[in-house]
PDB file of N, CA and C in Angstrom:
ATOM      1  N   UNK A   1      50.239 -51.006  13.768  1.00  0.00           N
ATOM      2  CA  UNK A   1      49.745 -50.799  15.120  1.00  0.00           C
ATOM      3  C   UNK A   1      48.658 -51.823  15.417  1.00  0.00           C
ATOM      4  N   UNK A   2      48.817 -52.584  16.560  1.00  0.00           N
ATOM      5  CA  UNK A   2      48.083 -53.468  16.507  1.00  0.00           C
ATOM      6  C   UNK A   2      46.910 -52.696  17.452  1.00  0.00           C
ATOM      7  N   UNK A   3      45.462 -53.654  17.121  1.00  0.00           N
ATOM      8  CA  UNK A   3      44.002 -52.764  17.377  1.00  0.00           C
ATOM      9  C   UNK A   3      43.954 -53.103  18.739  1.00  0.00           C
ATOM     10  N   UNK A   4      44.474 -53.973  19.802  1.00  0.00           N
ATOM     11  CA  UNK A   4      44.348 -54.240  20.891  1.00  0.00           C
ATOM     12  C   UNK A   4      44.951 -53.119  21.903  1.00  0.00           C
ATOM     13  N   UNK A   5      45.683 -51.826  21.402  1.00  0.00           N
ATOM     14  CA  UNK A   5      46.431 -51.488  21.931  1.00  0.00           C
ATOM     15  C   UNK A   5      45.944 -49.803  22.630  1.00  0.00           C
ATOM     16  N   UNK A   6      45.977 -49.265  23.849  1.00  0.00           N
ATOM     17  CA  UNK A   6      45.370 -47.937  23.844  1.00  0.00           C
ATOM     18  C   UNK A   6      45.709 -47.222  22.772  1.00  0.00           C
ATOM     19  N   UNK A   7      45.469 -46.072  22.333  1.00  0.00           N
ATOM     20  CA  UNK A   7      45.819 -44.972  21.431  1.00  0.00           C
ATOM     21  C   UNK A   7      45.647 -43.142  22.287  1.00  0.00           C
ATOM     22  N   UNK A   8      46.414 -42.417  22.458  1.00  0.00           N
ATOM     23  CA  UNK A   8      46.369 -41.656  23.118  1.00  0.00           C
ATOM     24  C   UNK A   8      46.003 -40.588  22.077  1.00  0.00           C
ATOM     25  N   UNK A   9      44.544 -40.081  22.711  1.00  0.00           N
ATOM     26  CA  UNK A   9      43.598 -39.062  21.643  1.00  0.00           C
ATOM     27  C   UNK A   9      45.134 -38.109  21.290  1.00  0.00           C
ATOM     28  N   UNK A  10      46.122 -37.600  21.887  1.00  0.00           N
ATOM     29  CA  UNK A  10      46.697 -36.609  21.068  1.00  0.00           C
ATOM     30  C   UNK A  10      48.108 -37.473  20.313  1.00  0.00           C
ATOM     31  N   UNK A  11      47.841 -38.211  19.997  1.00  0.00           N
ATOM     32  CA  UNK A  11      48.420 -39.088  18.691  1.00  0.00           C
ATOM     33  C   UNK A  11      47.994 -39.529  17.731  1.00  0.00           C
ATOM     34  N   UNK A  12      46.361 -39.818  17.547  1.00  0.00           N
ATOM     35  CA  UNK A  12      45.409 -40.269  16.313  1.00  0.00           C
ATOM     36  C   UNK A  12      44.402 -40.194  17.244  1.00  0.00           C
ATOM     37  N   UNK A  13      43.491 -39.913  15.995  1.00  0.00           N
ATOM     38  CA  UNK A  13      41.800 -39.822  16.614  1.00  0.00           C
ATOM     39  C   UNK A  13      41.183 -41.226  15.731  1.00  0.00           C
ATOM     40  N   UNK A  14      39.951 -41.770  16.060  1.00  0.00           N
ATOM     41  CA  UNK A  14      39.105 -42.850  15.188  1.00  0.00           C
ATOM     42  C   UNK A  14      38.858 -41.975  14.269  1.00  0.00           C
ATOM     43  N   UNK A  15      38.275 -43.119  13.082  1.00  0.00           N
ATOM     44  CA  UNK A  15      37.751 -42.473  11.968  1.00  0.00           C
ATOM     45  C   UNK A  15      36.349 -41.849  12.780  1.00  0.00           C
ATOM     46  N   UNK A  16      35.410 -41.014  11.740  1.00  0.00           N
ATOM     47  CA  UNK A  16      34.274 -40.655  11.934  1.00  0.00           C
ATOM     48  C   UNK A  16      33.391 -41.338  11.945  1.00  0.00           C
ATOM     49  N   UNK A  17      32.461 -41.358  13.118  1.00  0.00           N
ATOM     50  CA  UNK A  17      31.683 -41.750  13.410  1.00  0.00           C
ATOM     51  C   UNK A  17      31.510 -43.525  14.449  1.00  0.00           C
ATOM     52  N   UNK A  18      33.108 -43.742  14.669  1.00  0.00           N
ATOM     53  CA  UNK A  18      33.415 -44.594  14.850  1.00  0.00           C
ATOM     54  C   UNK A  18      33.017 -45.002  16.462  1.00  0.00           C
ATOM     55  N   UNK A  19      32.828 -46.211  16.912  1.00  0.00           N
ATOM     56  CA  UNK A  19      32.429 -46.409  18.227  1.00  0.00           C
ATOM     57  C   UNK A  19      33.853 -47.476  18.817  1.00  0.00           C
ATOM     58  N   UNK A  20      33.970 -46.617  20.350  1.00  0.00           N
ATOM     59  CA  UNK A  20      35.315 -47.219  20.780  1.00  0.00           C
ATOM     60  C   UNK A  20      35.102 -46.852  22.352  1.00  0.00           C
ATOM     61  N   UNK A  21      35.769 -47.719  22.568  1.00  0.00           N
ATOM     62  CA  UNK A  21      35.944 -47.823  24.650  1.00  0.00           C
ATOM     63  C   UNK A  21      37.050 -46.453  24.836  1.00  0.00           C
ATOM     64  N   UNK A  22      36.155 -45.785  25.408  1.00  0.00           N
ATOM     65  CA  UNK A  22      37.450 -44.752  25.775  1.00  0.00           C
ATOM     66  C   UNK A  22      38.334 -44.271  27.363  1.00  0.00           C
ATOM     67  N   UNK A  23      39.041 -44.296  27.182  1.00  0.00           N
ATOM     68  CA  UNK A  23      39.658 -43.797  28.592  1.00  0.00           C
ATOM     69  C   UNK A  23      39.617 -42.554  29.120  1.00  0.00           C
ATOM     70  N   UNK A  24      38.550 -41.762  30.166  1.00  0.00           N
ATOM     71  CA  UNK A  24      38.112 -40.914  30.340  1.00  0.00           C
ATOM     72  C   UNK A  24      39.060 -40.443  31.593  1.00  0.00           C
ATOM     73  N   UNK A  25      39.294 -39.297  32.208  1.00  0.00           N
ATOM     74  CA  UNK A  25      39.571 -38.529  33.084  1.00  0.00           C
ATOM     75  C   UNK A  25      38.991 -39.502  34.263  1.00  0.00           C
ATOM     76  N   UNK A  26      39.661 -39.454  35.202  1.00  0.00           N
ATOM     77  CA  UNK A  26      39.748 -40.138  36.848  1.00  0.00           C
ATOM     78  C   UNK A  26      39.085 -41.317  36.460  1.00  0.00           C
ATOM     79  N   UNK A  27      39.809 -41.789  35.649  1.00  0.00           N
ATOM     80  CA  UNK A  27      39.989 -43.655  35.154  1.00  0.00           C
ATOM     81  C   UNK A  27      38.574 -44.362  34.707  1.00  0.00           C
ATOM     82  N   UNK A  28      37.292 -43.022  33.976  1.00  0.00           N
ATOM     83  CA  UNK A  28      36.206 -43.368  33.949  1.00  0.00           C
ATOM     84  C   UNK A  28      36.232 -44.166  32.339  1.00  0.00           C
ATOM     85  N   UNK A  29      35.687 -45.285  32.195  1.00  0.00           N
ATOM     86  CA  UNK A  29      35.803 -46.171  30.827  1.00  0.00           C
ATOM     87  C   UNK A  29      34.413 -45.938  29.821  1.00  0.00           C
ATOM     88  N   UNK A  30      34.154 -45.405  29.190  1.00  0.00           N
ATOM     89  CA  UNK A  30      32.735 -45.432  28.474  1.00  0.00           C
ATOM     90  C   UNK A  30      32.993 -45.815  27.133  1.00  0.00           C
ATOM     91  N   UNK A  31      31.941 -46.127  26.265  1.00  0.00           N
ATOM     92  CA  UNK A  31      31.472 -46.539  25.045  1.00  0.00           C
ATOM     93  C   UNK A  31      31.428 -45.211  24.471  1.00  0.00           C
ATOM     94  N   UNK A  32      32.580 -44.786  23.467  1.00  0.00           N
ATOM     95  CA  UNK A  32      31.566 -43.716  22.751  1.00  0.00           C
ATOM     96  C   UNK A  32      31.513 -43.804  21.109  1.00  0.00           C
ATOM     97  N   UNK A  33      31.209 -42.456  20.980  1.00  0.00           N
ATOM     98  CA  UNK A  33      31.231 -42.968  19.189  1.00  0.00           C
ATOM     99  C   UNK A  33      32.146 -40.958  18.904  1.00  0.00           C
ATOM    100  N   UNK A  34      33.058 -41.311  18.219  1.00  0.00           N
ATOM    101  CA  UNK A  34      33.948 -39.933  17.519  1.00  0.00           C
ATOM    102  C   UNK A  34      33.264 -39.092  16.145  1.00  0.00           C
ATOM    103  N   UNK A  35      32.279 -38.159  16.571  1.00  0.00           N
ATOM    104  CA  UNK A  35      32.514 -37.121  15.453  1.00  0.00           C
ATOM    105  C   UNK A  35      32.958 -35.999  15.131  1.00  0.00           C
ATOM    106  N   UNK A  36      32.412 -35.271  14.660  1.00  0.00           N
ATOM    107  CA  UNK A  36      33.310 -34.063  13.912  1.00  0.00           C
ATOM    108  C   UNK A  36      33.084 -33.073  14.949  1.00  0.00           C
ATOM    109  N   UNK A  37      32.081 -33.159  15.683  1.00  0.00           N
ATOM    110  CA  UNK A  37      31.897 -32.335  16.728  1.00  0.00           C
ATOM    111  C   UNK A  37      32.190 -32.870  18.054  1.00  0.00           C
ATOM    112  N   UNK A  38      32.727 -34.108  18.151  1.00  0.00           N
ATOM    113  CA  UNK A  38      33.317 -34.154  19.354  1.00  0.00           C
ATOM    114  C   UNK A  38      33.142 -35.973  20.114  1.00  0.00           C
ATOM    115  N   UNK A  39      33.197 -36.397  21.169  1.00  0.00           N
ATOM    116  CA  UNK A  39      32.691 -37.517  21.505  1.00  0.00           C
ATOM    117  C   UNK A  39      31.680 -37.524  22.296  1.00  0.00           C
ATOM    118  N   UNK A  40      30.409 -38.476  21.500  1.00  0.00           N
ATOM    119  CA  UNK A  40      29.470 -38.594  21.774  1.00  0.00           C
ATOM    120  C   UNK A  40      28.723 -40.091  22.637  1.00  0.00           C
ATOM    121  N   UNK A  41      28.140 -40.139  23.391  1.00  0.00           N
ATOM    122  CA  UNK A  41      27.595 -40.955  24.400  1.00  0.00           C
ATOM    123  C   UNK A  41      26.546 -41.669  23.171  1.00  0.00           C
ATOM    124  N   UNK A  42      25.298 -40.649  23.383  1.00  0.00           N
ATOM    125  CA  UNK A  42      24.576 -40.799  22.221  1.00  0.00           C
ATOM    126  C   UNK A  42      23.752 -39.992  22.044  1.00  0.00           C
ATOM    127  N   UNK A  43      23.025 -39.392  21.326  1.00  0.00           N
ATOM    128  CA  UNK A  43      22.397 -37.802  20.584  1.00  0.00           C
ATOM    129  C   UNK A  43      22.149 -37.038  21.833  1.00  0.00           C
ATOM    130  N   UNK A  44      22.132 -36.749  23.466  1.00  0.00           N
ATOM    131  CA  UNK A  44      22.230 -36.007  23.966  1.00  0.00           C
ATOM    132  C   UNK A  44      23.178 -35.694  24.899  1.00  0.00           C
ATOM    133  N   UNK A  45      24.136 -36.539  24.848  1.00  0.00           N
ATOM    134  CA  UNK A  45      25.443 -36.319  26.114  1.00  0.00           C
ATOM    135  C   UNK A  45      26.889 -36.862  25.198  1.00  0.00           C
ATOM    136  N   UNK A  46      27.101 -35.255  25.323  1.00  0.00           N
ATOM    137  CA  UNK A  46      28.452 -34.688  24.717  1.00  0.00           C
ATOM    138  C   UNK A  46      29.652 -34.778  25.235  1.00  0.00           C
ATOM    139  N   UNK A  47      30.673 -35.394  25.587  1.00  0.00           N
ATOM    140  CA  UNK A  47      31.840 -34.926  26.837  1.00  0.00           C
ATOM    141  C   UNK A  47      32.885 -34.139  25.837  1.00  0.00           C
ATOM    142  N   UNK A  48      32.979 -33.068  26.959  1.00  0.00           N
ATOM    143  CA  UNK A  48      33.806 -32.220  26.716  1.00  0.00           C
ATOM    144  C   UNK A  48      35.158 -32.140  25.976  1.00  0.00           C
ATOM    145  N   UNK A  49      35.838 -31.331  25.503  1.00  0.00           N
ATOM    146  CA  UNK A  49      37.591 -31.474  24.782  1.00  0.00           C
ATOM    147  C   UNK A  49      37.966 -31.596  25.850  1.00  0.00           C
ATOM    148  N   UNK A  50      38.952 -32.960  25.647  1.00  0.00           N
ATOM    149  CA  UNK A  50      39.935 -32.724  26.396  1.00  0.00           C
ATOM    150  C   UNK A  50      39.567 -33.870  28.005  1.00  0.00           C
ATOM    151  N   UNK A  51      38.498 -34.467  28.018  1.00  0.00           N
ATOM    152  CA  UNK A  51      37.490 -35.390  28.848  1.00  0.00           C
ATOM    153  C   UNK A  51      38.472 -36.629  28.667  1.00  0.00           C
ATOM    154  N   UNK A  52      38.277 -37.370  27.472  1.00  0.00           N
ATOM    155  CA  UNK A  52      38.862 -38.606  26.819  1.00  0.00           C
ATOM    156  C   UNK A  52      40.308 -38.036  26.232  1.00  0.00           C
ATOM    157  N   UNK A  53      40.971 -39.322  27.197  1.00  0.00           N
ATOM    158  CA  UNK A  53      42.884 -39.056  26.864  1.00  0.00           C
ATOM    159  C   UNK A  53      43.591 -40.693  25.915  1.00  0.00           C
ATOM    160  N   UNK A  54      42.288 -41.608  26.044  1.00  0.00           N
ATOM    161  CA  UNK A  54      42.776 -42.493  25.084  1.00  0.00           C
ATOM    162  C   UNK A  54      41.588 -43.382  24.234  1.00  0.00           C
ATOM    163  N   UNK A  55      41.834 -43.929  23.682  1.00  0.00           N
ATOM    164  CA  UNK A  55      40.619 -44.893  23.028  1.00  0.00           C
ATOM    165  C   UNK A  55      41.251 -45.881  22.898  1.00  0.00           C
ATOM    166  N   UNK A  56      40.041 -46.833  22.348  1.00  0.00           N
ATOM    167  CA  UNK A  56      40.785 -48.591  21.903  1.00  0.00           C
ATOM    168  C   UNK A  56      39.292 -48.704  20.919  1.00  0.00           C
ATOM    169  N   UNK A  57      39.462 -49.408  19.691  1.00  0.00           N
ATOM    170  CA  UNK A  57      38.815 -49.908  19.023  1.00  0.00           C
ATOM    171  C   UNK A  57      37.987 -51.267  19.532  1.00  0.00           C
ATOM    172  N   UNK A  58      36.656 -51.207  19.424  1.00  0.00           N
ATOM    173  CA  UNK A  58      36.135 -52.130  20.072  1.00  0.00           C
ATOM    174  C   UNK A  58      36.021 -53.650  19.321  1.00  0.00           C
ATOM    175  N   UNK A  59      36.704 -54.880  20.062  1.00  0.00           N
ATOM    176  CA  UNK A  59      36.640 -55.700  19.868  1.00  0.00           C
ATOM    177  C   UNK A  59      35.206 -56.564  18.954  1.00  0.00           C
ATOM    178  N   UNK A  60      35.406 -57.378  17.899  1.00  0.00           N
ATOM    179  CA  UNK A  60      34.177 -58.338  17.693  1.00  0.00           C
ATOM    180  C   UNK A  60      34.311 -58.986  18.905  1.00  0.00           C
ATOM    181  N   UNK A  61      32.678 -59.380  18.732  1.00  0.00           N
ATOM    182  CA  UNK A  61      32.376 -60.092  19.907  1.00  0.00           C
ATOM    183  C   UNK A  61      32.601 -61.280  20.258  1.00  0.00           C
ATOM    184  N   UNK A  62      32.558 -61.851  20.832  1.00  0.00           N
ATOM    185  CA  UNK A  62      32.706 -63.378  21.108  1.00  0.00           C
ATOM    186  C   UNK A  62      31.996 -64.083  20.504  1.00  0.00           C
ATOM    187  N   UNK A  63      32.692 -65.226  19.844  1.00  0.00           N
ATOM    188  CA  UNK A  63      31.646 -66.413  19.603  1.00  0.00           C
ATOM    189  C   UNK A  63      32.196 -67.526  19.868  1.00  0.00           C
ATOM    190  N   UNK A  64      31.630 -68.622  20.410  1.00  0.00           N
ATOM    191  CA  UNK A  64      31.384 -69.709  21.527  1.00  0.00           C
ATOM    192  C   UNK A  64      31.659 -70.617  19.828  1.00  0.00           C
ATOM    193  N   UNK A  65      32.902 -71.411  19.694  1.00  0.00           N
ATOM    194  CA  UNK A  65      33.168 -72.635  18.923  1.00  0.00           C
ATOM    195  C   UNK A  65      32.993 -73.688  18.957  1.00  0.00           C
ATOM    196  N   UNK A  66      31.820 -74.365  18.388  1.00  0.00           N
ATOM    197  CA  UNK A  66      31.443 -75.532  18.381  1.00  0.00           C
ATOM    198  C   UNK A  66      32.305 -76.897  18.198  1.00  0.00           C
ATOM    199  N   UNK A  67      33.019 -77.639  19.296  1.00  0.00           N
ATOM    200  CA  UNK A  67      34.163 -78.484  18.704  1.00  0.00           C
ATOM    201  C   UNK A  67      33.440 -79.843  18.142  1.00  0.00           C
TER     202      UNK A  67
END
């Protein structure tokens, strides 16, 4: 499976603790991170089961090649 590709939360979840672009309910895109208790923004904003219907593993970043 290549990492560029959506993943639909009810086909595989990220590993734990993992941070990924997710595809939220009425086409909202956020950063989150997957734990055991659920997906997290960051230590105070939780979204709900069932909120996020896909993820994508987040890309390394860019780096600018010196020719």
């Amino acid at each position: 499976m290549s990492d560029d590709k959506w993943i639909p939360v009810s086909k595989k979840m990220p590993k734990l603790g993992e941070r990924c672009l997710c595809q939220c309910r009425a086409n909202i895109l956020e950063v989150l991170t997957w734990t055991k208790d659920g997906w997290y923004q960051d230590e105070q904003h939780c979204y709900m089961d069932g909120f996020v219907i896909a993820w994508l593993k987040i890309p390394d970043p860019y780096m600018e090649v010196e020719e």
